[in-house]
Protein backbone atom coordinates (compact mmCIF):
# COMPACT_ATOMS: atom_id res chain seq x y z
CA UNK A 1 -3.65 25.32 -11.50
CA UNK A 2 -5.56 22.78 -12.88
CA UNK A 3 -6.61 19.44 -11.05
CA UNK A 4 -4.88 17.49 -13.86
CA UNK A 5 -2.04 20.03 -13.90
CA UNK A 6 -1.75 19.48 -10.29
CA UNK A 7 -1.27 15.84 -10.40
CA UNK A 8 1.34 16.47 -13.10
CA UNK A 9 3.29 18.66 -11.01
CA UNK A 10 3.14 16.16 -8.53
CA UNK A 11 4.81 13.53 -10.48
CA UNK A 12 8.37 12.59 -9.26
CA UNK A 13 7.39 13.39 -5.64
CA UNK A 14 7.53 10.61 -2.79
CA UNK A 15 3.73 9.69 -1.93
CA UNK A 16 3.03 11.34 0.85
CA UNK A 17 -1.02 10.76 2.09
CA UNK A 18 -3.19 13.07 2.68
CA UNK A 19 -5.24 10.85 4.84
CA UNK A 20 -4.21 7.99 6.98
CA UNK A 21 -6.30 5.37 8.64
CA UNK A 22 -4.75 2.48 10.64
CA UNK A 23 -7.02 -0.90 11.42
CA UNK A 24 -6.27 -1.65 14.88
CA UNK A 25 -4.67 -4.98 14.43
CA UNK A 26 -2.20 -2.96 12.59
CA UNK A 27 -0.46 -1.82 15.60
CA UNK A 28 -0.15 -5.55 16.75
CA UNK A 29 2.96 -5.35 14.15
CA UNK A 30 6.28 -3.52 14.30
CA UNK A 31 5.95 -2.54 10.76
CA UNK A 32 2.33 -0.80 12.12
CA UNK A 33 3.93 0.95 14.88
CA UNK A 34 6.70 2.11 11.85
CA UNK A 35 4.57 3.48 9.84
CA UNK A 36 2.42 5.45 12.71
CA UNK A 37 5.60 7.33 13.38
CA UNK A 38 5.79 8.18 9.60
CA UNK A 39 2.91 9.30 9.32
CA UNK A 40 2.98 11.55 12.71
CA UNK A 41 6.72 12.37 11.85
CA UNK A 42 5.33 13.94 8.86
CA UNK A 43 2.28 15.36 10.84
CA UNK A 44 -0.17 14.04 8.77
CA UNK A 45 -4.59 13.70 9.83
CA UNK A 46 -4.51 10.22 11.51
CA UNK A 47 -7.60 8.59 12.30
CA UNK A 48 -8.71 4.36 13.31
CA UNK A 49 -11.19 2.55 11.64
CA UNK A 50 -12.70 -1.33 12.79
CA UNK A 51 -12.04 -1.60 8.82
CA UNK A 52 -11.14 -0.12 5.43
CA UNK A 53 -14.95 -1.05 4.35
CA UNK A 54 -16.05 1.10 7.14
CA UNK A 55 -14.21 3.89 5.48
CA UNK A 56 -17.19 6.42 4.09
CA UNK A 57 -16.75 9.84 5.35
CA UNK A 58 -13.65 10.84 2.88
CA UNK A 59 -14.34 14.86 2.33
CA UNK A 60 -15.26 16.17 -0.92
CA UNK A 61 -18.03 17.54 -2.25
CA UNK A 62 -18.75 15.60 -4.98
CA UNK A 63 -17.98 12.01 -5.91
CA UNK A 64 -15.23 13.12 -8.50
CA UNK A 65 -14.10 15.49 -5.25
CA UNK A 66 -13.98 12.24 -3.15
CA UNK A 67 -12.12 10.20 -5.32
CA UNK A 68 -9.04 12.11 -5.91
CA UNK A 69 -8.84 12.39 -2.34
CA UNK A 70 -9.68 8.63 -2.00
CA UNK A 71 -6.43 8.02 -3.81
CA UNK A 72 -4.28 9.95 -1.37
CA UNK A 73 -5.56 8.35 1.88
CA UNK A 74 -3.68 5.77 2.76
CA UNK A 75 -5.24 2.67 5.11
CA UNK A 76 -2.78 0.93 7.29
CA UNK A 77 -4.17 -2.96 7.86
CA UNK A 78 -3.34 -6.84 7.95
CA UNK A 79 -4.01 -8.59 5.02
CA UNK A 80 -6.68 -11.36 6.39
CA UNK A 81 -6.69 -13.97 3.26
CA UNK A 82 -3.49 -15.61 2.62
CA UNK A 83 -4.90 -17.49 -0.23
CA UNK A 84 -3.24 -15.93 -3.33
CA UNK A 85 -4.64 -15.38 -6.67
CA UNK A 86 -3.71 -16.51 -9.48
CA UNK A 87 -1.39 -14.46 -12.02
CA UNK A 88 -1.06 -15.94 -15.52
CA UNK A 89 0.63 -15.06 -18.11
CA UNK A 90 3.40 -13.08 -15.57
CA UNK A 91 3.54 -15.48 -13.07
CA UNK A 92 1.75 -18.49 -11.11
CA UNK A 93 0.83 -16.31 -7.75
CA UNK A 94 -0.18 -13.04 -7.09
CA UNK A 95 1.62 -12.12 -3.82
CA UNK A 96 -0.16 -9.72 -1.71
CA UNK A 97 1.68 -6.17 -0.62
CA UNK A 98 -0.68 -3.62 -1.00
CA UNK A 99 -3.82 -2.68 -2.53
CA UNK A 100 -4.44 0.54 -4.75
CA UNK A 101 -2.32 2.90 -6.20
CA UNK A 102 -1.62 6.73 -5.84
CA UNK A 103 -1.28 7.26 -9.90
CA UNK A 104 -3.98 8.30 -12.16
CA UNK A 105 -3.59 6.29 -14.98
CA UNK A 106 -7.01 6.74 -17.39
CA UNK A 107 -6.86 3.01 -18.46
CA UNK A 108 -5.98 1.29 -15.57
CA UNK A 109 -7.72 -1.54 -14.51
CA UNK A 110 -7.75 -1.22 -10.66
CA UNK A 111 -10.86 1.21 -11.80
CA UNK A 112 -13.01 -1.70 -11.91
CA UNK A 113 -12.21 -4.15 -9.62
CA UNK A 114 -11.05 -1.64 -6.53
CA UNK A 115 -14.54 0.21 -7.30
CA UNK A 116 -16.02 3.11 -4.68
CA UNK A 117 -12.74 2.16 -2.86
CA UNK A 118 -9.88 2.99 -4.51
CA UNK A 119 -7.48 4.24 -1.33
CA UNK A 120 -4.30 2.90 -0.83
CA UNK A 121 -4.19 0.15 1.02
CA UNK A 122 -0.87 -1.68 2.76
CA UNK A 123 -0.45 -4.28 4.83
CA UNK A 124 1.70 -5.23 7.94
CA UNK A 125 1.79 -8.36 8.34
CA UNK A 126 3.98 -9.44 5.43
CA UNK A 127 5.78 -11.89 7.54
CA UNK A 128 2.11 -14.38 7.54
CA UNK A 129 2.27 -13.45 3.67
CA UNK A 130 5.78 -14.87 3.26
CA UNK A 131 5.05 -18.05 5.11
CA UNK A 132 1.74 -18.32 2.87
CA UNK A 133 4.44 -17.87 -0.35
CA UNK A 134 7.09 -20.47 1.14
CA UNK A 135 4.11 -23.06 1.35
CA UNK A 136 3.03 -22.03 -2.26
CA UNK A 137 6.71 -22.94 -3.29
CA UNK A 138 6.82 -26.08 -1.38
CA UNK A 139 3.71 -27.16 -3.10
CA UNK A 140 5.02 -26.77 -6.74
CA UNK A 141 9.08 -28.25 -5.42
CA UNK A 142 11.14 -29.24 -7.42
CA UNK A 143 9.17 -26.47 -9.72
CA UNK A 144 10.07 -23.30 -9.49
CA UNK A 145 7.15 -20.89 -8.40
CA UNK A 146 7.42 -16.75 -9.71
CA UNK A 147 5.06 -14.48 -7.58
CA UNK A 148 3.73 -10.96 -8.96
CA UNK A 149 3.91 -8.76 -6.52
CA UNK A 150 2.44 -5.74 -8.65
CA UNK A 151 -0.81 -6.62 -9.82
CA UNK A 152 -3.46 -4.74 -7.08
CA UNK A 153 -0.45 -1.87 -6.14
CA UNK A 154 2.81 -0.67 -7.43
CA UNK A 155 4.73 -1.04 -4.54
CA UNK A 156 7.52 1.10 -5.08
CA UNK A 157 5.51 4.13 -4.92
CA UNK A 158 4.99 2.96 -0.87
CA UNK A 159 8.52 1.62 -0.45
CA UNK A 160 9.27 5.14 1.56
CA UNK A 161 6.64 3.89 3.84
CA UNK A 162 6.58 0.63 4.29
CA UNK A 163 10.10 -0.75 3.32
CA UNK A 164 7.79 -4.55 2.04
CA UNK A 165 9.30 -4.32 -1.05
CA UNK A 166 12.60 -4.92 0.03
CA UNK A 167 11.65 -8.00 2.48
CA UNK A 168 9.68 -9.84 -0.29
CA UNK A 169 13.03 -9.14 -2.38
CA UNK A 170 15.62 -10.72 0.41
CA UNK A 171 12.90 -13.05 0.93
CA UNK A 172 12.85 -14.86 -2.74
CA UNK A 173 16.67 -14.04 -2.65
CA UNK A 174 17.10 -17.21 -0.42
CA UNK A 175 14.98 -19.39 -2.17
CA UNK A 176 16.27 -21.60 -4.75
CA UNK A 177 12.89 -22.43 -5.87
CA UNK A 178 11.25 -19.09 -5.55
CA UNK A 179 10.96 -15.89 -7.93
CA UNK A 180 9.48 -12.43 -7.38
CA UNK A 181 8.32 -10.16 -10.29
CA UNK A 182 6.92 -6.50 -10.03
CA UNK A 183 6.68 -3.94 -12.43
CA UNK A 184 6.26 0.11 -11.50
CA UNK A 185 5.79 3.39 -13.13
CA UNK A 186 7.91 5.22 -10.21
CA UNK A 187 11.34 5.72 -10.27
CA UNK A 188 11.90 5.39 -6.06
CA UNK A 189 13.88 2.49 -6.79
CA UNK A 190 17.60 3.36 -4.07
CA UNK A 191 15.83 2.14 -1.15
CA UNK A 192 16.31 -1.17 -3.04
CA UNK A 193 19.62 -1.16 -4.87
CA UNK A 194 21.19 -2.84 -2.37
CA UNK A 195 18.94 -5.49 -1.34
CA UNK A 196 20.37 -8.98 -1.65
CA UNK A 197 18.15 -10.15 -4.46
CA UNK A 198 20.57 -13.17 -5.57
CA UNK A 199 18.93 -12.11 -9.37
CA UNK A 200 15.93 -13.80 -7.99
CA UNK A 201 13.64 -11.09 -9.15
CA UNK A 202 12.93 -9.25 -12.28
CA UNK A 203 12.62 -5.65 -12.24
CA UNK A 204 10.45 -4.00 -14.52
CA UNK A 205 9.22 -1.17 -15.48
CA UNK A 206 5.91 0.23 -17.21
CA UNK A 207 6.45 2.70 -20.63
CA UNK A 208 4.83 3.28 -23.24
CA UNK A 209 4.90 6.37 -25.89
CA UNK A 210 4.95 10.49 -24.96
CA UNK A 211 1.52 10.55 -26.46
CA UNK A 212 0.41 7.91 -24.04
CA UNK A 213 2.27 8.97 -20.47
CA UNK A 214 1.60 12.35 -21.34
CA UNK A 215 -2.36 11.77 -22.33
CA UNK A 216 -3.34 9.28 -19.88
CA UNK A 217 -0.52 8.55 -16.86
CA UNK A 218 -0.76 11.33 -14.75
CA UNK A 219 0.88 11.07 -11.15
CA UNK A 220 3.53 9.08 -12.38
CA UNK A 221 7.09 9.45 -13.08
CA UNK A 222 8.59 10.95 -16.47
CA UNK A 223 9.57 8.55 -18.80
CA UNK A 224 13.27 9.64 -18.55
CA UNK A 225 12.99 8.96 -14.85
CA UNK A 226 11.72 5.53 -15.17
CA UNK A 227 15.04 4.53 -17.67
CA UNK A 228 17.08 6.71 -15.16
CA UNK A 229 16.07 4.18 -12.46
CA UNK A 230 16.29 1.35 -15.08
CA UNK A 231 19.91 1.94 -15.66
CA UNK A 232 20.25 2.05 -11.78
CA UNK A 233 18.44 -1.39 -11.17
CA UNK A 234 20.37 -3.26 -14.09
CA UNK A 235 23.33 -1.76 -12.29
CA UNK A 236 22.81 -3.25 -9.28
CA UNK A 237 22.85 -7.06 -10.94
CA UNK A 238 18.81 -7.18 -11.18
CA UNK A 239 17.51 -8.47 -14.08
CA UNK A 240 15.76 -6.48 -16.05
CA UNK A 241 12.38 -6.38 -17.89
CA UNK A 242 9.86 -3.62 -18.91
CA UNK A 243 6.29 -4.15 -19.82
CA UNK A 244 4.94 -1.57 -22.79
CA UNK A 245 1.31 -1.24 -21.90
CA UNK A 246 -1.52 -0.61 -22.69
CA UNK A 247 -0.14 -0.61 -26.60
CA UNK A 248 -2.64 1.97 -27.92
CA UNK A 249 -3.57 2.68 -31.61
CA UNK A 250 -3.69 5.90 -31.80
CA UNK A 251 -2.49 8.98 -35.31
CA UNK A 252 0.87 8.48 -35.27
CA UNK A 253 1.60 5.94 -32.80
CA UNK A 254 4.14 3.85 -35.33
CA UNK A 255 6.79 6.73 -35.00
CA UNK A 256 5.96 7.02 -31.07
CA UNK A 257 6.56 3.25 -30.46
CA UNK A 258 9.61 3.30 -32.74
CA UNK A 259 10.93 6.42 -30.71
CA UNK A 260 10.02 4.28 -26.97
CA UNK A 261 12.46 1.63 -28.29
CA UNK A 262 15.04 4.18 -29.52
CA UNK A 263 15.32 5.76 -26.97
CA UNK A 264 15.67 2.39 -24.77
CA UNK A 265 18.54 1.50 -27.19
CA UNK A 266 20.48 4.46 -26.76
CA UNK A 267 19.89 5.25 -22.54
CA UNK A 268 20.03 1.69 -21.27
CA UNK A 269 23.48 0.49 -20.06
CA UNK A 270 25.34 -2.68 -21.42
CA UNK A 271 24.11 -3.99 -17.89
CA UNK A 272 20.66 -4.27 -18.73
CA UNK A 273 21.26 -6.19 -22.16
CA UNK A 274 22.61 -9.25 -20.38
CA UNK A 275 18.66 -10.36 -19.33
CA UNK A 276 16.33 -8.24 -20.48
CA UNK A 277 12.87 -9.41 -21.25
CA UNK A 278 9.26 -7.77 -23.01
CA UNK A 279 5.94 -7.93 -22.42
CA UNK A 280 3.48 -6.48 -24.79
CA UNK A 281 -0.14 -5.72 -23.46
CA UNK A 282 -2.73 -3.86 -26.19
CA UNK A 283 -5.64 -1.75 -24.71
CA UNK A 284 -8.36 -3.41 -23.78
CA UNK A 285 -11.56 -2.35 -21.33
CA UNK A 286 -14.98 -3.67 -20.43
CA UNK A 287 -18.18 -1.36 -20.50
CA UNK A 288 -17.67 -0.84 -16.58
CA UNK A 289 -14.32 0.32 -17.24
CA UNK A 290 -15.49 2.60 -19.71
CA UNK A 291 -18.46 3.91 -17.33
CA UNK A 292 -16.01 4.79 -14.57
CA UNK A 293 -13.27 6.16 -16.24
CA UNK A 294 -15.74 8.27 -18.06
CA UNK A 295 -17.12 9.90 -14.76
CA UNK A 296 -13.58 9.80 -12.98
CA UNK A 297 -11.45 11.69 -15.41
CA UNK A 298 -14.10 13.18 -18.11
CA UNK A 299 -11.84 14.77 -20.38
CA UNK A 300 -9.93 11.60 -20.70
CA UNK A 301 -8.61 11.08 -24.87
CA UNK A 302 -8.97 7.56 -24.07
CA UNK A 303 -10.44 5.93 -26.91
CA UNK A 304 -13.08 3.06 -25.79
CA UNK A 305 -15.58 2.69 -28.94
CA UNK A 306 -16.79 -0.48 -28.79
CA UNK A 307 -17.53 -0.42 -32.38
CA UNK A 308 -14.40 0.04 -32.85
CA UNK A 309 -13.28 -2.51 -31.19
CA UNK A 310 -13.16 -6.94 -30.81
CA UNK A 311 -15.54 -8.37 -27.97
CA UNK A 312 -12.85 -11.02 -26.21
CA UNK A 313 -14.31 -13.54 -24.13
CA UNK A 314 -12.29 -13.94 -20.89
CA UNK A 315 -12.63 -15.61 -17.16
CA UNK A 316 -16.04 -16.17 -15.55
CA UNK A 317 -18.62 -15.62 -18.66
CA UNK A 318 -16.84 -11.73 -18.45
CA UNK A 319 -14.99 -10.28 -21.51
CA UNK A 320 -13.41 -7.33 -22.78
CA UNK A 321 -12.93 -4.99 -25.63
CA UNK A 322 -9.78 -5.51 -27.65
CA UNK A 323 -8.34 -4.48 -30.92
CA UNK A 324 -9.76 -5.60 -34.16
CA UNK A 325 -7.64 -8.85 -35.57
CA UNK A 326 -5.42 -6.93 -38.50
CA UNK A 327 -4.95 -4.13 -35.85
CA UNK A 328 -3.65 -6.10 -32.94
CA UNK A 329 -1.59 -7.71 -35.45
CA UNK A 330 0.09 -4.57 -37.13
CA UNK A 331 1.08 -3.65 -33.19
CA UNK A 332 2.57 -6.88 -32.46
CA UNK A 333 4.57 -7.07 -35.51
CA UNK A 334 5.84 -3.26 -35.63
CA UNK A 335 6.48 -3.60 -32.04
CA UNK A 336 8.16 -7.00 -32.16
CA UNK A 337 10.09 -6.54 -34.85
CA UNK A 338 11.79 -2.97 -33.27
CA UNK A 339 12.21 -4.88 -30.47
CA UNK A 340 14.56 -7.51 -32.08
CA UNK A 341 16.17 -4.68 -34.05
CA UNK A 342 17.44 -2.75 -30.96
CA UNK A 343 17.61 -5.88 -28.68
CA UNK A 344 18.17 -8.97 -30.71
CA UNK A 345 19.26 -11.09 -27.20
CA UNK A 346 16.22 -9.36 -25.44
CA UNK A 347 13.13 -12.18 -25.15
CA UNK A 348 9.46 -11.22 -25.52
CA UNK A 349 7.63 -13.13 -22.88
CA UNK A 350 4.05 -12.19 -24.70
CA UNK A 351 1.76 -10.51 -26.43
CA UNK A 352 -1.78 -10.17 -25.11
């Protein structure tokens, strides 16, 4: 079996690490201590590091060797800044949870900015990150203040381990000025279907067409998992959203984009339709992207010609390759208008 295949094969399975390394402030907390006995319940190579950059002995025998196992070691830590990022268009903050992410999605952009380190990385001491988030809120009272917790990790793929998830969720659920937003491509989601959310967060989840999960998200679950879990979420009063990204243009992808939504329309229950929101991201990359995603996954049928392609000028003097004008529009229209075919009460938040 193939290293690719493998991964497939893999992908409705919990997470379960290959490595783990714990920081030693870790076991100041009780969620450390939990997730020790996880970890040794499961009887899993345990080893202590000073710190996660100290991390340089993974095995493997070549770099491509290192980082597949890279993204099934999992490095148990405190999270030291409590300043969060900003997280624009989704929400105002970034809340922190966790750090890297056990799929293998070709495009994603944790390639880049995670780097030589792309373990998983999750953090104990998430009752210093709430108190950072309840001053955020106070700040921005009588606004109200929406934190992304998704946008380093997907943290339901480490809700098994860590349980975070669910405290961020009964966390915003008591604050009348506070909103939590994640969106995942795994479909662990029972561990939180009875969390008392008080429909202060949105649930979503990440599709996209068969050509795309199948080509380019593998270690992930199945598309008809992710709706499967959908229906369960909207069941349990959360509101619902799902994010189709990256929109790629690709021979044929009209009919696969007009099949996503179909089959949306026709599995979702009546549950989800009473708050169910859009977001629309096209493919983009930058020529780092390209350079590592080239030597991490090289028979990737990811399309990054940047003659093919619009130079967008974003944050910091840094930009990125997107679609051409007249192709980014012909994806936002199709897309939009299949949208409000199926879902005329659904709302589409943006289109980037």
């Amino acid at each position: 079996m193939s290293t690719e295949q493998l991964i497939h094969s893999r992908s409705t399975a919990l997470f379960v690490p290959q490595l783990v390394y714990f920081e030693p402030d870790a076991m100041l907390y009780p969620k450390g201590k939990r997730i020790l006995e996880w970890a040794q319940s499961q009887d899993l190579p345990i080893h202590m590091t000073t710190s996660h950059n100290r991390i340089t002995n993974l095995p493997g025998e070549t770099d491509l060797e290192k980082y597949r196992i890279s993204k099934r070691t999992l490095v148990v830590g405190i999270r030291k800044t409590l300043k969060f990022d900003t997280s624009k268009p989704s929400a105002e903050y970034a809340i922190p949870i966790a750090t890297g992410c056990m799929g293998h999605c070709h495009y994603c952009y944790l390639q880049t900015t995670l780097g030589n380190k792309p373990y998983v990385r999750a953090y104990v001491n998430t009752d210093d990150i709430l108190k950072a988030a309840k001053d955020y809120i106070e700040e921005r009272a009588p606004e109200m203040t929406r934190f992304e917790a998704a946008c380093t990790s997907d943290p339901v793929g480490l809700e098994h381990i860590t349980g975070s998830l669910k405290e961020y969720i009964e966390f915003m659920g008591k604050e009348p000025l506070g909103r939590l937003r994640f969106v995942t491509k795994y479909h662990h989601v029972d561990p939180l279907l009875d969390a008392n959310h008080n429909k202060h967060t949105r649930f979503r989840f990440s599709v996209n067409s068969d050509y795309v999960i199948k080509n380019f998200e593998p270690g992930t679950s199945r598309f008809h998992e992710r709706i499967e879990a959908a229906g369960k979420v909207a069941r349990a009063g959360y509101p619902l959203g799902f994010i189709i990204a990256p929109i790629i243009w690709y021979e044929g992808w009209e009919q696969g984009y007009e099949e996503l939504i179909v089959k949306l329309h026709n599995t979702l229950p009546k549950e989800a339709l009473e708050d169910l929101t859009f977001e629309l991201i096209q493919h983009r990359f930058t020529k780092t992207a390209k350079n590592i995603i080239e030597r991490r996954y090289p028979k990737s049928k990811l399309e990054m010609d940047e003659a093919k392609r619009k130079y967008k000028w974003g944050r910091y003097g840094r930009g990125k390759y997107v679609y051409p004008d007249e192709q980014a529009a012909a994806l936002r229209e199709f897309i939009t208008e299949h949208i409000f075919d199926k879902f005329p009460a659904a709302k589409i938040e943006y289109f980037t």
